[in-house]
N, C-alpha and C. Protein backbone atom coordinates (compact mmCIF):
# COMPACT_ATOMS: atom_id res chain seq x y z
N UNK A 1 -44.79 -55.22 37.40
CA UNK A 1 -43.45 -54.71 37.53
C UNK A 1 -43.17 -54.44 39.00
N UNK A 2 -41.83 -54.59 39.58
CA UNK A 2 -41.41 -54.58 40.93
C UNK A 2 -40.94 -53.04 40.90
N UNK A 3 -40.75 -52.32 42.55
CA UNK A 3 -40.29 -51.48 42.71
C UNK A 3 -38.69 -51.04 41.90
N UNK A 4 -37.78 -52.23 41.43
CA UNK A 4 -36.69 -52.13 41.74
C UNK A 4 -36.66 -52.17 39.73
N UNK A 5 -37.75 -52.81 39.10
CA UNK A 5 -37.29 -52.94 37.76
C UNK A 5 -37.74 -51.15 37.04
N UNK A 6 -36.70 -50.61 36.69
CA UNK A 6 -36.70 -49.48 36.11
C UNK A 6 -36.88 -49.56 34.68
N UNK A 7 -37.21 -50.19 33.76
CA UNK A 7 -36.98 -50.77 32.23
C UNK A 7 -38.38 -50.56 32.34
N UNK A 8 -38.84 -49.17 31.05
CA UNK A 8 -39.88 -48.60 30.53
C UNK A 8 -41.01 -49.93 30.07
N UNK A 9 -41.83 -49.46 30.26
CA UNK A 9 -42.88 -50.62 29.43
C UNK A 9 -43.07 -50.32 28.07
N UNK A 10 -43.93 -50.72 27.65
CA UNK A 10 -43.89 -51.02 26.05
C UNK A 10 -44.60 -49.84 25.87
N UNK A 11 -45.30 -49.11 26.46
CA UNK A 11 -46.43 -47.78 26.30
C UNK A 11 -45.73 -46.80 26.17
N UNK A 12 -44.53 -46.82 27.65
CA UNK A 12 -43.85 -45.69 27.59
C UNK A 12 -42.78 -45.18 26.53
N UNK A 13 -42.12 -46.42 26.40
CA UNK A 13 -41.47 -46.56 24.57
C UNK A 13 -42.32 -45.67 23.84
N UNK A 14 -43.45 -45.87 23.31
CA UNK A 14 -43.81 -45.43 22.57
C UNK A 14 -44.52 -43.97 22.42
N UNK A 15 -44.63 -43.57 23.97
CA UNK A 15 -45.11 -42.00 24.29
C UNK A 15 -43.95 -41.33 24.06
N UNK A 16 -42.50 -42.06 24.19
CA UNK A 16 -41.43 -41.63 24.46
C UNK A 16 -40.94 -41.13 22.49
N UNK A 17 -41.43 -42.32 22.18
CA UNK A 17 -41.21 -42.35 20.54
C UNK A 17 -41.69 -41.31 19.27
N UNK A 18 -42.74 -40.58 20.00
CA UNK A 18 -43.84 -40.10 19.31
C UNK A 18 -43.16 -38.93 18.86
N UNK A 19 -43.48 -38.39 17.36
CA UNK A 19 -43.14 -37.63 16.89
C UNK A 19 -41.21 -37.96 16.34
N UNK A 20 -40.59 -38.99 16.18
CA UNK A 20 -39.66 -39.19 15.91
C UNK A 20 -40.23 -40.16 15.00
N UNK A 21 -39.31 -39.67 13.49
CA UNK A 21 -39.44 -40.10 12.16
C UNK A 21 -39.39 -41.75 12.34
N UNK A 22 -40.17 -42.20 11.44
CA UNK A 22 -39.69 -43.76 11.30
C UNK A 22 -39.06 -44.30 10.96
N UNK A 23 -38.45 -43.89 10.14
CA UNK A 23 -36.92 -44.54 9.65
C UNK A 23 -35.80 -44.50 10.41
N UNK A 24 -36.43 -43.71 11.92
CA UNK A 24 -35.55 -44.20 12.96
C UNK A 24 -35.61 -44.98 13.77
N UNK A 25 -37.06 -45.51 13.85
CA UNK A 25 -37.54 -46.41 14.95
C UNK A 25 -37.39 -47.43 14.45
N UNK A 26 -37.72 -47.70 12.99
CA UNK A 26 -38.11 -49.23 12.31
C UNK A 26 -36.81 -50.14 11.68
N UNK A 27 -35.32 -49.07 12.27
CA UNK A 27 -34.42 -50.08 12.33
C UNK A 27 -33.91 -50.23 11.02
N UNK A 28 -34.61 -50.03 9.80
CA UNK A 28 -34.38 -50.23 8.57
C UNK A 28 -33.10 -49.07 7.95
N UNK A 29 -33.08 -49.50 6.57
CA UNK A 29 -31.89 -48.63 5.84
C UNK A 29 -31.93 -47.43 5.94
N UNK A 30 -32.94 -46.96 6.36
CA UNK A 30 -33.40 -45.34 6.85
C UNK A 30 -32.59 -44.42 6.79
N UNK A 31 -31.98 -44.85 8.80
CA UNK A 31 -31.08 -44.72 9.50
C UNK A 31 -30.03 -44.83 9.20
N UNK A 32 -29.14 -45.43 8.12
CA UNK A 32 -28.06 -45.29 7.37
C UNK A 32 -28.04 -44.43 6.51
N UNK A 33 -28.97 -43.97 5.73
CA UNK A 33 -29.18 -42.66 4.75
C UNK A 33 -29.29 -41.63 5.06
N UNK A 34 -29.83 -41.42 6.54
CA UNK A 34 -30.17 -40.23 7.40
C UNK A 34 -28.29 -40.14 7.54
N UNK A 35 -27.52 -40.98 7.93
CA UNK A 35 -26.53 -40.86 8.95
C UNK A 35 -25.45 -40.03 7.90
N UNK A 36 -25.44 -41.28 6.40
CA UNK A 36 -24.57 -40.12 5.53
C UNK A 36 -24.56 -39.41 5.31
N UNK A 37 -25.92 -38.47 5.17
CA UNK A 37 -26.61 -37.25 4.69
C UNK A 37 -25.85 -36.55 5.77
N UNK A 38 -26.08 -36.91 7.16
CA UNK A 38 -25.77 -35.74 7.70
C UNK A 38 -24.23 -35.84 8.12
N UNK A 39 -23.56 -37.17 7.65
CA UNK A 39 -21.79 -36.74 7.81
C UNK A 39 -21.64 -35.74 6.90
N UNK A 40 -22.62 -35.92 5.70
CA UNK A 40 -22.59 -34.62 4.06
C UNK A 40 -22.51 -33.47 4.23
N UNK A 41 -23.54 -33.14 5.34
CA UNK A 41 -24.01 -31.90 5.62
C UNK A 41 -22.73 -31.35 6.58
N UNK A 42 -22.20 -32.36 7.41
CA UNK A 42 -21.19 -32.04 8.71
C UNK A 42 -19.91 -31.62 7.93
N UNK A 43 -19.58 -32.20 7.28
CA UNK A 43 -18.23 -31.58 6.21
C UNK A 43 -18.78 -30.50 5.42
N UNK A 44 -19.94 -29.77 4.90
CA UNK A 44 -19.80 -29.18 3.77
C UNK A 44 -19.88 -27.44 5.19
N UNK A 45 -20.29 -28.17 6.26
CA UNK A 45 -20.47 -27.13 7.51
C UNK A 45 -18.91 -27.14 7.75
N UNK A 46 -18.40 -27.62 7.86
CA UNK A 46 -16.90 -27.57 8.05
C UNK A 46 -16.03 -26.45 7.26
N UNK A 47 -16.46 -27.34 5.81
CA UNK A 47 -15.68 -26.71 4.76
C UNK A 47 -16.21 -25.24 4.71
N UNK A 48 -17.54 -24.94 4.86
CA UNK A 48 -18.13 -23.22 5.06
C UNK A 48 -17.21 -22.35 6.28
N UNK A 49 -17.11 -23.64 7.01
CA UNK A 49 -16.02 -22.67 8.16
C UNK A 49 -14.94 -22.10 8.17
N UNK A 50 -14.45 -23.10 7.38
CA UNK A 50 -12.68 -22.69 7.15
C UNK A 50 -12.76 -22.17 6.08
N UNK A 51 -13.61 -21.80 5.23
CA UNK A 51 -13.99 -20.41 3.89
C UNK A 51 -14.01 -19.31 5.07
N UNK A 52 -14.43 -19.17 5.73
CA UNK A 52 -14.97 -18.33 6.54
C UNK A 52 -13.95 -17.79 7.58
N UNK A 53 -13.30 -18.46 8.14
CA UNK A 53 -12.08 -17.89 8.65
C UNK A 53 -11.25 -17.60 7.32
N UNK A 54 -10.67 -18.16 6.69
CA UNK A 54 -9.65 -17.69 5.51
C UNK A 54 -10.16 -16.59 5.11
N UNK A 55 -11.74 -16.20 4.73
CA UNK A 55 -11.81 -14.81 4.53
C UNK A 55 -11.70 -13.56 5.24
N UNK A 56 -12.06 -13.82 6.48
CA UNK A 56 -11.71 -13.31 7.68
C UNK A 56 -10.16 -12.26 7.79
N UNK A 57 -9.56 -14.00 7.86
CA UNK A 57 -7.65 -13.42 8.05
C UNK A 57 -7.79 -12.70 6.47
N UNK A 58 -8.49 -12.81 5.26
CA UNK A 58 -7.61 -11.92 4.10
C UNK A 58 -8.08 -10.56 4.38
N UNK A 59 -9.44 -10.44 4.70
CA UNK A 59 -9.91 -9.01 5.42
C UNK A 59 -8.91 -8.40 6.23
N UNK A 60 -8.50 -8.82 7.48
CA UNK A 60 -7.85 -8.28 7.95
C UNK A 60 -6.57 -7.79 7.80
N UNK A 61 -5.76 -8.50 7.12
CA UNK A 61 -4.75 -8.77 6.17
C UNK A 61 -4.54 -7.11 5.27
N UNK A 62 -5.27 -7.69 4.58
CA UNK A 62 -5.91 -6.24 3.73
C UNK A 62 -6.60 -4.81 4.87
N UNK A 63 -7.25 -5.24 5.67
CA UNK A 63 -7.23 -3.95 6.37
C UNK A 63 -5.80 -3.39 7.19
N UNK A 64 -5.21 -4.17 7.70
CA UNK A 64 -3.64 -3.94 7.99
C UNK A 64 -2.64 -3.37 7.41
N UNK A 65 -2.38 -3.82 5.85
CA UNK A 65 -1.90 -3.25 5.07
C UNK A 65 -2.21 -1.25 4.77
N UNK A 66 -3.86 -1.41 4.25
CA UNK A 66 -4.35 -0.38 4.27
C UNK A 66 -4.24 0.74 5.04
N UNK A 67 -4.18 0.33 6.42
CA UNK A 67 -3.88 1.15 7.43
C UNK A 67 -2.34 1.35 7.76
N UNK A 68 -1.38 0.87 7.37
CA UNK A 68 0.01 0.82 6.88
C UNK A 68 0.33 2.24 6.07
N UNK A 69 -0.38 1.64 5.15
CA UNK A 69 -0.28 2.49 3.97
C UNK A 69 -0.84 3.90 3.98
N UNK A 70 -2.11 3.95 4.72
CA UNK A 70 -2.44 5.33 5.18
C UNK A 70 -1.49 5.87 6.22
N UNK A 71 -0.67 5.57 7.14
CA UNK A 71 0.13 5.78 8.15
C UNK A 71 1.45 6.36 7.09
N UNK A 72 1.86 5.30 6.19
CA UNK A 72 2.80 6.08 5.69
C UNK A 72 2.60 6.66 4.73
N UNK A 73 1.59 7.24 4.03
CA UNK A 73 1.47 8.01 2.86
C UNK A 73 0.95 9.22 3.60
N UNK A 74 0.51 9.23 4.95
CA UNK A 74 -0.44 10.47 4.95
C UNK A 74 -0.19 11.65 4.69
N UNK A 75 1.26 11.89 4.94
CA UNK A 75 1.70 13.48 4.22
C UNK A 75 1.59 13.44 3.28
N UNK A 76 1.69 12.77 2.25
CA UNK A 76 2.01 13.09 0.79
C UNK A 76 1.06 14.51 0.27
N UNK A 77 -0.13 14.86 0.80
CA UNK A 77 -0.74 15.68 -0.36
C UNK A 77 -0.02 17.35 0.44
N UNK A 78 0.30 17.18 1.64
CA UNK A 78 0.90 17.98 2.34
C UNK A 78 2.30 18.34 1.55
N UNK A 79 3.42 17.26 1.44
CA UNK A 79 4.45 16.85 0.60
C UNK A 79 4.64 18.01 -0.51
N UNK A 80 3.15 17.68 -1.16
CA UNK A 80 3.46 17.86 -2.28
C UNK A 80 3.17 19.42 -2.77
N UNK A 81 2.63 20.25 -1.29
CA UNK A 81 2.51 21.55 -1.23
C UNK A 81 3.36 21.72 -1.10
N UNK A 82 4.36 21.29 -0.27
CA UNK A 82 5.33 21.99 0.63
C UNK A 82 7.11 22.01 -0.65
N UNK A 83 6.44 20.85 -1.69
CA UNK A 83 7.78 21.25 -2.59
C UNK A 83 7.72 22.25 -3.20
N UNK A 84 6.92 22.74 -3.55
CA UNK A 84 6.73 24.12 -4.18
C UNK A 84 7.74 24.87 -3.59
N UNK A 85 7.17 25.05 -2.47
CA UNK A 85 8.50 26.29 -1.44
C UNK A 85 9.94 25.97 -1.47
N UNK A 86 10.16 24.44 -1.47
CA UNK A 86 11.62 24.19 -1.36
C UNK A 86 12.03 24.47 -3.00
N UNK A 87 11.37 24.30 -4.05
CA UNK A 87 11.56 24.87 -4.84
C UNK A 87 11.86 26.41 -5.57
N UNK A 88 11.13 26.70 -4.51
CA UNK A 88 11.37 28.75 -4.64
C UNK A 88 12.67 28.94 -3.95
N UNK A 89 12.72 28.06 -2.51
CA UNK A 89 14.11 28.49 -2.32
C UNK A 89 15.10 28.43 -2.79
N UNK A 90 15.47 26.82 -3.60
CA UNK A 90 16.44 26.74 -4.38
C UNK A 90 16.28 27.64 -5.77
N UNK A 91 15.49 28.13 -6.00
CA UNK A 91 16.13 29.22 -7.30
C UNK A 91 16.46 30.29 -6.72
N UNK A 92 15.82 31.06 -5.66
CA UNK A 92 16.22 32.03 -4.70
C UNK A 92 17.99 31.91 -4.58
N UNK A 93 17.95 30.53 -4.50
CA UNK A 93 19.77 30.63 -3.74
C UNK A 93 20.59 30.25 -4.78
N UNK A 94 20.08 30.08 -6.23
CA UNK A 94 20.76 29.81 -7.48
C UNK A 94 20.95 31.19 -8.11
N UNK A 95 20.08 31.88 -8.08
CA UNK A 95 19.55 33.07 -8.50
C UNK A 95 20.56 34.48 -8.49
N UNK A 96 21.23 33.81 -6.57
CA UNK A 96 22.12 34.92 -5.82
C UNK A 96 23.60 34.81 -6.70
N UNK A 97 23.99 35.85 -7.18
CA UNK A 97 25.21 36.37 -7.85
C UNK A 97 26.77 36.15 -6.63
N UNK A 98 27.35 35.39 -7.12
CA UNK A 98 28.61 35.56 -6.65
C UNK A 98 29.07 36.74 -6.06
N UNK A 99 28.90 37.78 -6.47
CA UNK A 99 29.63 39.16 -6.05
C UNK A 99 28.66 39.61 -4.76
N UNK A 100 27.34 38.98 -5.27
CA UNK A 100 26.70 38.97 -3.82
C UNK A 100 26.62 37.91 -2.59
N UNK A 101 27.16 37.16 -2.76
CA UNK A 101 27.51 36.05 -1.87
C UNK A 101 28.54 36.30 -1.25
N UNK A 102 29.49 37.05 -1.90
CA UNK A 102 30.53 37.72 -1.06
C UNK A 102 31.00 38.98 -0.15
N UNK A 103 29.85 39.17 -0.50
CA UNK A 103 29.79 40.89 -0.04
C UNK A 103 29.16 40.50 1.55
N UNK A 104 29.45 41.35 2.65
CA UNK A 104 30.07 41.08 4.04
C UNK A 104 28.55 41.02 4.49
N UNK A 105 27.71 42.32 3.66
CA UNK A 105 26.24 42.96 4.23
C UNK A 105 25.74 41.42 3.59
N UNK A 106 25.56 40.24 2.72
CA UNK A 106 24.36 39.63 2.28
C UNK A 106 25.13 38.29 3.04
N UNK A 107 26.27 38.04 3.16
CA UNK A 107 27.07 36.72 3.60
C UNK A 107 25.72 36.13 4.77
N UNK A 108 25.17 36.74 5.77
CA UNK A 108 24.55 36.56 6.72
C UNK A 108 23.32 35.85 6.03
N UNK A 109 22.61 36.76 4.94
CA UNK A 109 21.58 36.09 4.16
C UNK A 109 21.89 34.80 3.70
N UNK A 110 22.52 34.77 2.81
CA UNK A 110 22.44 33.71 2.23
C UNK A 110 23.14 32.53 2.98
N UNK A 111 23.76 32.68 4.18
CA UNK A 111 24.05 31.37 4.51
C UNK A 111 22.28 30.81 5.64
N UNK A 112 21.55 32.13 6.00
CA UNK A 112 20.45 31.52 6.53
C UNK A 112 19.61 30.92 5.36
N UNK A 113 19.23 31.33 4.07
CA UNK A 113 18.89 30.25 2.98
C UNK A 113 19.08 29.51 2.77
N UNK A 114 20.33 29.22 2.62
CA UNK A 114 21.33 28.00 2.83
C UNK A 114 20.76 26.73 3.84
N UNK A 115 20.68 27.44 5.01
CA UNK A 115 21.02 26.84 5.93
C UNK A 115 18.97 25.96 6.20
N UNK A 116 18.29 27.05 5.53
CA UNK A 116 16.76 26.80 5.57
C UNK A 116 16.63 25.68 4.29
N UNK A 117 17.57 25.85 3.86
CA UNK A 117 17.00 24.43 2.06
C UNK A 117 17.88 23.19 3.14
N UNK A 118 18.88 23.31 4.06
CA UNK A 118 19.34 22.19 4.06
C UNK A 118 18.29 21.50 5.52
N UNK A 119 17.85 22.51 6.24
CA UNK A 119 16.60 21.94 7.09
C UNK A 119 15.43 21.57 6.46
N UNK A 120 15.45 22.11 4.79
CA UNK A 120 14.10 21.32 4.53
C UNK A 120 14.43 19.70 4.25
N UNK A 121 15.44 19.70 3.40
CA UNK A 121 16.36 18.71 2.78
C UNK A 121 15.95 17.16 4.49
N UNK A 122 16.76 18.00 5.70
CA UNK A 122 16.77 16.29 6.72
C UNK A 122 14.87 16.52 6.93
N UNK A 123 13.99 17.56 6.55
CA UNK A 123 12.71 17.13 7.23
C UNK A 123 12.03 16.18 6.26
N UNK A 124 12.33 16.31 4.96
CA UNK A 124 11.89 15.68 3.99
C UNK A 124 12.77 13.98 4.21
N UNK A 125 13.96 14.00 4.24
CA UNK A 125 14.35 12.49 4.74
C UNK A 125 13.73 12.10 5.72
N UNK A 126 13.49 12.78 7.02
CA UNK A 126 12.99 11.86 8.23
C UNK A 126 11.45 11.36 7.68
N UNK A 127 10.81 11.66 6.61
CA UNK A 127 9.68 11.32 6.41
C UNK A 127 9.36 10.67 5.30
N UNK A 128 10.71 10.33 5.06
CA UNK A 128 11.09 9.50 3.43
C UNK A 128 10.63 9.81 2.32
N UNK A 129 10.72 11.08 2.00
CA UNK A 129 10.60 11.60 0.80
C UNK A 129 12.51 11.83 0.61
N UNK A 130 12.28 11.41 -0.62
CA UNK A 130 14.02 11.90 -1.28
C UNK A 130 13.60 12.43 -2.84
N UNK A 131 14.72 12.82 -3.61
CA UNK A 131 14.74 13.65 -4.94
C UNK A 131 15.17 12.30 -5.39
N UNK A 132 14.90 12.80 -6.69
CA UNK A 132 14.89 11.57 -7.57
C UNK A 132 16.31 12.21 -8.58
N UNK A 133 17.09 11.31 -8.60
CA UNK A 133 18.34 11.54 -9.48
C UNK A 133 17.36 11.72 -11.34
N UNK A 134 18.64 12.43 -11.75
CA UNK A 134 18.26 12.58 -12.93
C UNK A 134 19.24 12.95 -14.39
N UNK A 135 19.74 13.65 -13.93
CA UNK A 135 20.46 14.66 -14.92
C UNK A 135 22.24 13.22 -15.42
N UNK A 136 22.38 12.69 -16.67
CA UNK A 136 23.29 11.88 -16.83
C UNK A 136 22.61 10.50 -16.95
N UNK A 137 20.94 10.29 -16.47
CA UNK A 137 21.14 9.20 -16.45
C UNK A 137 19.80 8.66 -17.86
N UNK A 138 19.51 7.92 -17.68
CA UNK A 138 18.51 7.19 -18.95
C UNK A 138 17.29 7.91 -18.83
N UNK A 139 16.15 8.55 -19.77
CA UNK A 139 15.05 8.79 -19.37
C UNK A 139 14.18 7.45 -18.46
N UNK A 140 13.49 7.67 -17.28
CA UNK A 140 13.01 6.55 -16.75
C UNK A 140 11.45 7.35 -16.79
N UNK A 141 10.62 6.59 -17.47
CA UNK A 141 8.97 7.15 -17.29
C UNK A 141 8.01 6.93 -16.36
N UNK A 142 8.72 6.13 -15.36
CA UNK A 142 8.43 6.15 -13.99
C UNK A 142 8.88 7.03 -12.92
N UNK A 143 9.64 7.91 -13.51
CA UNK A 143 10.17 9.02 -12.46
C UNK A 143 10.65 9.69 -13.56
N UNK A 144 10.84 9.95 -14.36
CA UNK A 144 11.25 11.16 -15.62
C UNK A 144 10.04 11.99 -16.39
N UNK A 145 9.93 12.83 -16.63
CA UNK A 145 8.85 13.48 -16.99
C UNK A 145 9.65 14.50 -18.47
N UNK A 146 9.31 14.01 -19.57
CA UNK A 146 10.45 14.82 -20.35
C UNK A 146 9.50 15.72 -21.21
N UNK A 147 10.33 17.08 -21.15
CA UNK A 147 9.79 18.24 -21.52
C UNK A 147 9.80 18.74 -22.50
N UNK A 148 11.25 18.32 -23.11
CA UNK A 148 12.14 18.65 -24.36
C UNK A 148 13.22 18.15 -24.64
N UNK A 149 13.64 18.39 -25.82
CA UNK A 149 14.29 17.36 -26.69
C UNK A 149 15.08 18.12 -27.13
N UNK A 150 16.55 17.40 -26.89
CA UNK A 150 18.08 18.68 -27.32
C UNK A 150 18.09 17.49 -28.21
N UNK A 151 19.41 18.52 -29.18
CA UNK A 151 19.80 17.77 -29.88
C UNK A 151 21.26 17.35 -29.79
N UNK A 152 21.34 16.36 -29.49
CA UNK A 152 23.56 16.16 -29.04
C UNK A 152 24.03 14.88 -29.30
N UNK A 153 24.93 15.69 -29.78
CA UNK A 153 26.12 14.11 -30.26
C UNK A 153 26.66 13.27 -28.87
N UNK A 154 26.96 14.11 -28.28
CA UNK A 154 27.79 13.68 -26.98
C UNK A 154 27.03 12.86 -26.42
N UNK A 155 26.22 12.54 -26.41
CA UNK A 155 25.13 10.83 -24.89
C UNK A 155 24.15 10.44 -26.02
N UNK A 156 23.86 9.53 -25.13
CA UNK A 156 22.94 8.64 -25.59
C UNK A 156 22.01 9.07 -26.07
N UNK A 157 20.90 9.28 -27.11
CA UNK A 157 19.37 9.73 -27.23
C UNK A 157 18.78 8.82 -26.48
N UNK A 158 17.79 10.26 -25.63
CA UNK A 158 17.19 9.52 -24.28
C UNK A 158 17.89 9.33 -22.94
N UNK A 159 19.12 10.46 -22.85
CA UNK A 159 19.75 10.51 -21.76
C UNK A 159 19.20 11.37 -21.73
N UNK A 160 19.54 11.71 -19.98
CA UNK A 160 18.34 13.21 -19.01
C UNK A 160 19.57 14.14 -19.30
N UNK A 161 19.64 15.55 -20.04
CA UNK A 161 21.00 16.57 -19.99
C UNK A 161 20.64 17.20 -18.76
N UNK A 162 18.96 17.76 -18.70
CA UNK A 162 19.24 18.91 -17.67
C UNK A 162 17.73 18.47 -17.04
N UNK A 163 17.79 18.44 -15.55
CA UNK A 163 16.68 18.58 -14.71
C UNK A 163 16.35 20.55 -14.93
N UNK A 164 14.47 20.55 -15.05
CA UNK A 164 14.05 21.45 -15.52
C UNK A 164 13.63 21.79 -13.97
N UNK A 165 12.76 20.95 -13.15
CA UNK A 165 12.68 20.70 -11.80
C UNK A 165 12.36 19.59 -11.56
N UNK A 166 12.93 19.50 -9.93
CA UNK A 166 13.38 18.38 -9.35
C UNK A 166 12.01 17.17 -9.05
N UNK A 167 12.44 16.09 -8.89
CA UNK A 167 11.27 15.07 -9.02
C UNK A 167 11.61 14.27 -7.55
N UNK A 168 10.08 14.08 -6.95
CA UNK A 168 10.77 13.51 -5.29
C UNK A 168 10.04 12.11 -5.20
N UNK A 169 10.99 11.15 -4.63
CA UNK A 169 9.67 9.94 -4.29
C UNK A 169 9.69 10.09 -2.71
N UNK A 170 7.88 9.65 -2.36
CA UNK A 170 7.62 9.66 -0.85
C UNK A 170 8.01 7.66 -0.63
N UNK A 171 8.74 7.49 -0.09
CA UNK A 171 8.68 5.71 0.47
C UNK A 171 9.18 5.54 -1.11
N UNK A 172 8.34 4.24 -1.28
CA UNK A 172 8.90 3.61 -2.78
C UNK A 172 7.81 4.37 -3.78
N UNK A 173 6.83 5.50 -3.54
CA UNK A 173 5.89 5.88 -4.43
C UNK A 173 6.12 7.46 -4.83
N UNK A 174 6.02 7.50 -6.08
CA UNK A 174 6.76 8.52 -6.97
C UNK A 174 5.78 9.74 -6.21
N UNK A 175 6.14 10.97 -6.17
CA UNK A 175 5.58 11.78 -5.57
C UNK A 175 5.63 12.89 -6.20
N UNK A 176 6.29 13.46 -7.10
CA UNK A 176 6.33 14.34 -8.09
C UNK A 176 7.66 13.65 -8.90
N UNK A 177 7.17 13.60 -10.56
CA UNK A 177 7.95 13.18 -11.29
C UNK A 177 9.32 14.57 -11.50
N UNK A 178 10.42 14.30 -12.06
CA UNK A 178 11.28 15.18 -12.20
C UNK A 178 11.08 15.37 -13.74
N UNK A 179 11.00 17.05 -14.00
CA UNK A 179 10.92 17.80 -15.88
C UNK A 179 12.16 17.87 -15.78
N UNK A 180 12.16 17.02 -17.09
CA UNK A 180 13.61 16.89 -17.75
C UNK A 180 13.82 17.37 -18.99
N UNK A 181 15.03 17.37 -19.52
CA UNK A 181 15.28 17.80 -21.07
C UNK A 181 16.50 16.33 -21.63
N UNK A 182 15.84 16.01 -22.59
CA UNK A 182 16.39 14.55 -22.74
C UNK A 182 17.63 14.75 -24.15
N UNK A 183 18.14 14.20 -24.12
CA UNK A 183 18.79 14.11 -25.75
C UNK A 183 18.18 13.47 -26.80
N UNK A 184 18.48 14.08 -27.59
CA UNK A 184 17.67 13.58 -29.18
C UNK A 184 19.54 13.38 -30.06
N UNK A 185 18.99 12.58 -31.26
CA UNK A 185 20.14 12.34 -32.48
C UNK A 185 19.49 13.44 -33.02
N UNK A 186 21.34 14.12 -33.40
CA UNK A 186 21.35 15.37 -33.72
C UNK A 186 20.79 15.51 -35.53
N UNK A 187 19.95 16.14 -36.02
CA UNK A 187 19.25 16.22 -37.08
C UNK A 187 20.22 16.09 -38.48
């Protein structure tokens, strides 16, 4: 061999060869069975991937939501202390007698009661809790809670006559149902 011919000899081929399977060297159908196998293997690695991202984005997806949902529910168990009180106030200010609403010494009171149910009233909107209508309309058992059963000609059986107490939803999720008194067909 000359300085200039670089083309391995037949030895080095084969030092070079060593330890590589024969069905790659010997040229035969081998090498075609090896090759599909591993386009087989290259798609089913593919297809594991894009399982793998798609589960990914639904994880996150779902953790997004979740954290949504904790963001806007987090008052609720707070919520649902705090109706109690708006509840004491409004019988407090149902409670007060006309002759005392007018009288010069309580006028001062009761318009600060007043004035404290209607500050609970915008704190409860800015945080999307609202009252749940009731009284006139159909029992709904997703927001109606019925207590008792009149008996009346006048509406429907299964119309709401009288809210017993008030029922609030936080967002679109019921947060205290409203006690009602429903109509019954009169006996």
């Amino acid at each position: 061999m000359t300085d200039n011919d670089t083309r391995p000899t037949d030895a080095e081929m084969a030092a070079e060869l060593e330890g590589v399977p024969s069905e790659l060297t010997d040229g035969g159908d081998g090498l075609g069975e090896l090759v599909e196998a591993l386009k087989g293997d290259l798609e089913a690695a593919k297809q594991d991937v894009l399982y793998a991202k798609a589960e990914t984005q639904n994880v996150r997806r779902r953790m997004e939501k979740e954290m949504a949902d904790a963001r806007a529910y987090a008052a609720t168990a707070f919520a649902r202390d705090i109706l109690s009180v708006a509840d004491n106030l409004s019988r407090a200010l149902e409670s007060i007698p006309a002759e005392l609403r007018a009288d010069d010494k309580m006028k001062n009171l009761v318009a600060g009661l007043e004035a404290t149910g209607r500050e609970i009233e915008k704190v409860f909107a800015s945080h999307g809790i609202s009252r749940i209508a009731a009284k006139g309309l159909p029992l709904d058992p997703h927001q109606h809670q019925a207590m008792l059963e009149i008996p009346s000609a006048d509406v429907e059986p299964g119309t709401v006559l009288q809210e017993l107490q008030a029922g609030y939803m936080i967002k679109d999720r019921l947060l205290r149902a409203a006690m009602v008194a429903v109509a019954k067909k009169p006996d």
